[in-house]
Protein backbone atom coordinates (compact mmCIF):
# COMPACT_ATOMS: atom_id res chain seq x y z
CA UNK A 1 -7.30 -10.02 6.54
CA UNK A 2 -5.85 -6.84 5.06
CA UNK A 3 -7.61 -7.19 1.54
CA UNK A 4 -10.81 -7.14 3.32
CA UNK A 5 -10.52 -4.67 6.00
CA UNK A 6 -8.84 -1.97 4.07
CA UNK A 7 -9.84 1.56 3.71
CA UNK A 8 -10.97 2.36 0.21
CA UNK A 9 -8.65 5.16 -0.22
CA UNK A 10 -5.44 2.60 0.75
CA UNK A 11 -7.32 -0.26 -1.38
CA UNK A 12 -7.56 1.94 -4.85
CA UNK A 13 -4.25 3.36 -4.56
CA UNK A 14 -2.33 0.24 -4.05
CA UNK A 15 -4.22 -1.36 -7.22
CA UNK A 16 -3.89 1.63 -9.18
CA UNK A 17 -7.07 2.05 -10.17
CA UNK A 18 -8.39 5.65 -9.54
CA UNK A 19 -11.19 6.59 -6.97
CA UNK A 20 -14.65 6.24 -8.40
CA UNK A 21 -15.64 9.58 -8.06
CA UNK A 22 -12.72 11.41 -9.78
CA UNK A 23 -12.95 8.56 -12.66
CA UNK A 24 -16.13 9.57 -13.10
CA UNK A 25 -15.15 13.10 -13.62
CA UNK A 26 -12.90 12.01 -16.14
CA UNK A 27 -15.39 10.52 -18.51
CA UNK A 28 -17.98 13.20 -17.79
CA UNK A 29 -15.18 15.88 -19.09
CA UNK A 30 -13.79 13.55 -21.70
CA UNK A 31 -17.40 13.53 -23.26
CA UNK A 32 -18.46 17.17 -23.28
CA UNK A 33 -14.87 17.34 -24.92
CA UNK A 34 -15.43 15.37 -27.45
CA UNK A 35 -19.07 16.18 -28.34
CA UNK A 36 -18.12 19.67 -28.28
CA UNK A 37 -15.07 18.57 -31.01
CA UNK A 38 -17.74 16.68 -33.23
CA UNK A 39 -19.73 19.68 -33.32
CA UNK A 40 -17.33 21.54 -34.20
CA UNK A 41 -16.68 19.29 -37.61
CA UNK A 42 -12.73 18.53 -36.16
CA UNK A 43 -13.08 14.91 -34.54
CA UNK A 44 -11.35 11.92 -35.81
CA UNK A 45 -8.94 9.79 -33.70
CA UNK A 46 -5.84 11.61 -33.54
CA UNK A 47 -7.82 15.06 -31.68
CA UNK A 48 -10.15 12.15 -29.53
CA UNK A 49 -7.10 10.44 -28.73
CA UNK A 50 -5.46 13.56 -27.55
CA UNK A 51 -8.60 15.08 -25.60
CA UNK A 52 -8.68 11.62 -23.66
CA UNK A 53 -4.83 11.89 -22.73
CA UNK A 54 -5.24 15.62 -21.05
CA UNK A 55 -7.97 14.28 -19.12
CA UNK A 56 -6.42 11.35 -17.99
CA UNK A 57 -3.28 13.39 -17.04
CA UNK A 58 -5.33 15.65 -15.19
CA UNK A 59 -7.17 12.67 -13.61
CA UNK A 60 -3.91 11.49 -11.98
CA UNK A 61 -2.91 15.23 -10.75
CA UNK A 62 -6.01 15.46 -8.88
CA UNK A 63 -5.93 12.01 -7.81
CA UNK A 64 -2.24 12.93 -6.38
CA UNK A 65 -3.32 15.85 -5.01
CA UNK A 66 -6.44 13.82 -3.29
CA UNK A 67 -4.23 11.25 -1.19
CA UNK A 68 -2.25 13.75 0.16
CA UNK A 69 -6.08 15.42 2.42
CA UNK A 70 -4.99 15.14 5.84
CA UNK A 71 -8.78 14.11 6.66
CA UNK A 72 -8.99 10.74 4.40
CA UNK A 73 -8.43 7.03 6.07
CA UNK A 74 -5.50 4.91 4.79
CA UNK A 75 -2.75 7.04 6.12
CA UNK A 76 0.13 5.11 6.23
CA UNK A 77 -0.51 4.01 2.98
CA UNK A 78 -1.11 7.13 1.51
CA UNK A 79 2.16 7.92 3.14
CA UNK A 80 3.91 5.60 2.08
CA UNK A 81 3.09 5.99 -1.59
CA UNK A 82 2.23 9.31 -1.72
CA UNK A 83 5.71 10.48 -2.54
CA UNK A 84 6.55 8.03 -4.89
CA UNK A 85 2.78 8.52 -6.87
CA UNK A 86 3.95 8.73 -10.35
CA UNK A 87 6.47 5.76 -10.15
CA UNK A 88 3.99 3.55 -8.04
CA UNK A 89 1.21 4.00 -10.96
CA UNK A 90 3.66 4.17 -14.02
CA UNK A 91 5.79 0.85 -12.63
CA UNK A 92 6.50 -1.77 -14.71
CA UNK A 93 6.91 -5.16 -12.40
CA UNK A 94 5.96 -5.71 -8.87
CA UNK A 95 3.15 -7.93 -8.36
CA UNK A 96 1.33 -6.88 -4.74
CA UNK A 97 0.95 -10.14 -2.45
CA UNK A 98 -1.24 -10.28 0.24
CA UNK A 99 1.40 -9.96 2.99
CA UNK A 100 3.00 -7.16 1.00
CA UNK A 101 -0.39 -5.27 1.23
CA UNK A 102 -0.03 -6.00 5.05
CA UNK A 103 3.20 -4.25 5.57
CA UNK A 104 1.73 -1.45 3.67
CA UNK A 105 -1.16 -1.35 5.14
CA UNK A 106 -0.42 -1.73 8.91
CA UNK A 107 -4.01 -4.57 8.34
CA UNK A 108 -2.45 -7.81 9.34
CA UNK A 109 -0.34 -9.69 12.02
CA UNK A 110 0.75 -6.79 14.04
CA UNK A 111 0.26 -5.98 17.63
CA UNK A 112 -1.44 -2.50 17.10
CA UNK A 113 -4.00 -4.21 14.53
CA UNK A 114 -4.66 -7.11 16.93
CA UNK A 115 -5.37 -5.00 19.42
CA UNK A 116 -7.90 -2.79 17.59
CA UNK A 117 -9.40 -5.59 16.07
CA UNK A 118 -10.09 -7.30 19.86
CA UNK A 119 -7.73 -9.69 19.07
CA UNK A 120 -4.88 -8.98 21.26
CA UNK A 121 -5.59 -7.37 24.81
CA UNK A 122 -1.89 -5.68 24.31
CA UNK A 123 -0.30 -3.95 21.18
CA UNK A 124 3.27 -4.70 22.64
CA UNK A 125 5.67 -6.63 20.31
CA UNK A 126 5.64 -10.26 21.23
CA UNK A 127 9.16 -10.74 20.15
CA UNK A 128 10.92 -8.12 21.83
CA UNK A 129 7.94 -6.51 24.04
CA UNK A 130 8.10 -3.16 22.58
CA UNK A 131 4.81 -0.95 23.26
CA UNK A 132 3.59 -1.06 20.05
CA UNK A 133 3.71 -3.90 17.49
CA UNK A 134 3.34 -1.70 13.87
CA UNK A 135 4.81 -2.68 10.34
CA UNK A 136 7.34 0.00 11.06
CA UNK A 137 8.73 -1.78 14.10
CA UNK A 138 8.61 -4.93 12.43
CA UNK A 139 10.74 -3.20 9.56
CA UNK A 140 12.73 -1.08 11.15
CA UNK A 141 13.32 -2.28 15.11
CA UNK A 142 12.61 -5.53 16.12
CA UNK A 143 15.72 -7.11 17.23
CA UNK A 144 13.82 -10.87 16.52
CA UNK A 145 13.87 -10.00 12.34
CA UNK A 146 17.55 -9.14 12.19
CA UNK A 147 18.49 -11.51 10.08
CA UNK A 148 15.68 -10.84 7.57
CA UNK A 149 16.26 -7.12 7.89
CA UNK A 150 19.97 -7.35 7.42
CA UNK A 151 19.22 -9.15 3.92
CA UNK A 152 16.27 -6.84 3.17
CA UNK A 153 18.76 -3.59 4.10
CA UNK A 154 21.34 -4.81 1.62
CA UNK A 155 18.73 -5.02 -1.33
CA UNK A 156 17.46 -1.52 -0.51
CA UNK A 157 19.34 0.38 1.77
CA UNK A 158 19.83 1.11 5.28
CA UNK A 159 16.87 3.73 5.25
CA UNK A 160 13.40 0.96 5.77
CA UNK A 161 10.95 3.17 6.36
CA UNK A 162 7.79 2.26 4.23
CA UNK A 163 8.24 5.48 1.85
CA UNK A 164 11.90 4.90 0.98
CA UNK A 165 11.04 1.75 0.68
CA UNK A 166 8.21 2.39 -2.15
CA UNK A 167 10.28 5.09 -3.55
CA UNK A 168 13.18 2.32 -3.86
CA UNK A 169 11.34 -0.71 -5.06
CA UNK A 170 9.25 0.93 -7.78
CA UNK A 171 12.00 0.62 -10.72
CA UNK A 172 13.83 -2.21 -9.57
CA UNK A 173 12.34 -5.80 -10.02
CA UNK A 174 15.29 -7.05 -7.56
CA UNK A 175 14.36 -4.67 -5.04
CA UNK A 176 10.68 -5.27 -5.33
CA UNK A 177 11.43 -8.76 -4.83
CA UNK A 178 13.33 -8.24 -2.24
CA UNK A 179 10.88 -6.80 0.28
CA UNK A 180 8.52 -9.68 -1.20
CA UNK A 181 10.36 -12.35 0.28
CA UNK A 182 10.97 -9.68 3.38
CA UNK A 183 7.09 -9.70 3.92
CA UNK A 184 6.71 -13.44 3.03
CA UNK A 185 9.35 -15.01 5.83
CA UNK A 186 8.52 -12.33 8.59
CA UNK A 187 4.99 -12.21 8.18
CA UNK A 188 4.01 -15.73 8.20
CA UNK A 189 5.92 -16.50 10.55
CA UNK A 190 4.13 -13.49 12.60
CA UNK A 191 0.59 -15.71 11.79
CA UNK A 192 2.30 -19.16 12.66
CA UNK A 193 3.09 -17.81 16.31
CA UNK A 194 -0.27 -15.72 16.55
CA UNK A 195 -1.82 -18.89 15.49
CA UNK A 196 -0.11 -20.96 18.12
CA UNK A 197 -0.77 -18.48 20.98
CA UNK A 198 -4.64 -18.60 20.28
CA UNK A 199 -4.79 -21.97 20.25
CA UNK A 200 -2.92 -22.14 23.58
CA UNK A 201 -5.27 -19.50 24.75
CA UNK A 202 -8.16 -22.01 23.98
CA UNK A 203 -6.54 -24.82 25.95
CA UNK A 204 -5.49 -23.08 28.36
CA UNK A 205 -7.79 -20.16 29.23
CA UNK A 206 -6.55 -19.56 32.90
């Protein structure tokens, strides 16, 4: 669900791959560069290797400076990472799972989704009947994942809110992990019930 529905903003940042426009601004700039070195007798691979670095360090400053426009979709994501841009694209481990990009995504097994979607007539919380049934509840609220949060708190810290959260998993393989198996328990178990209840609804439409 959340690979496919995805905004394209949210979907290139969390792969780390940089928007197609601005990338291909970077080669465009890279190449005058570099023709304009060869004319001037002074390429080789050192001075091409150098040119190419610049413009990839300026690609990522205006691709930071991009996800942080008020007006683009993805928001929570973008919030989420934002903060933590150079870590999330520099990180060494961390492999992003499909109900990892949920969480992060707020495209999944949540009330407020469901309800957008036409899937849910309600965004309430069917666990504790909150109003709203977001990743952030999930994470942070919801009495019914106390347990999981109480394991997920003492990997990372008291503070779950998706951008500490980033900003806390992005050098630590444990911590990563962590909110992996987090995402894993609570979130199929989320699908399970939602499962369960449509079926129901299907034998029992009244």
């Amino acid at each position: 669900m959340a690979y496919r529905t995805v905004s394209y903003e949210a979907a290139t940042l969390l792969a780390r791959v940089p928007p197609l426009h601005l990338y291909a601004e970077f080669l465009r700039r890279t190449y005058s560069r570099h023709r304009r070195i060869k004319e001037n007798g002074n390429y080789n691979e050192v001075s091409a290797a150098a040119v190419r670095l610049e413009e990839w360090d300026a690609l990522r400053e205006q691709w930071r400076t991009h996800v942080t426009r008020a007006n683009l979709p993805g928001r929570r994501t973008r919030e989420a990472i934002g903060p933590s841009f150079e870590d999330w694209l520099d990180r060494s481990s961390g492999f992003l799972t499909y109900r990892l990009t949920q969480l992060l995504t707020g495209h999944g097994c949540f009330g407020t989704y469901l309800y957008k979607i036409g899937k849910e007539d309600t965004p309430i919380c069917r666990y504790c009947n909150a109003e709203k049934d977001t990743p952030e509840h999930t994470l942070e609220v919801c009495h019914f994942w106390a347990l999981e949060r109480g394991e997920l708190a003492a990997a990372i810290g008291q503070n779950l809110s998706l951008g500490n959260i980033v900003a806390r998993i992005c050098n630590s393989k444990e911590r990563w992990n962590a909110f992996s198996v987090f995402a894993e328990r609570v979130l199929q178990r989320k699908e399970e019930d939602e499962r369960r209840r449509q079926q129901q609804m299907i034998l029992d439409p009244g």
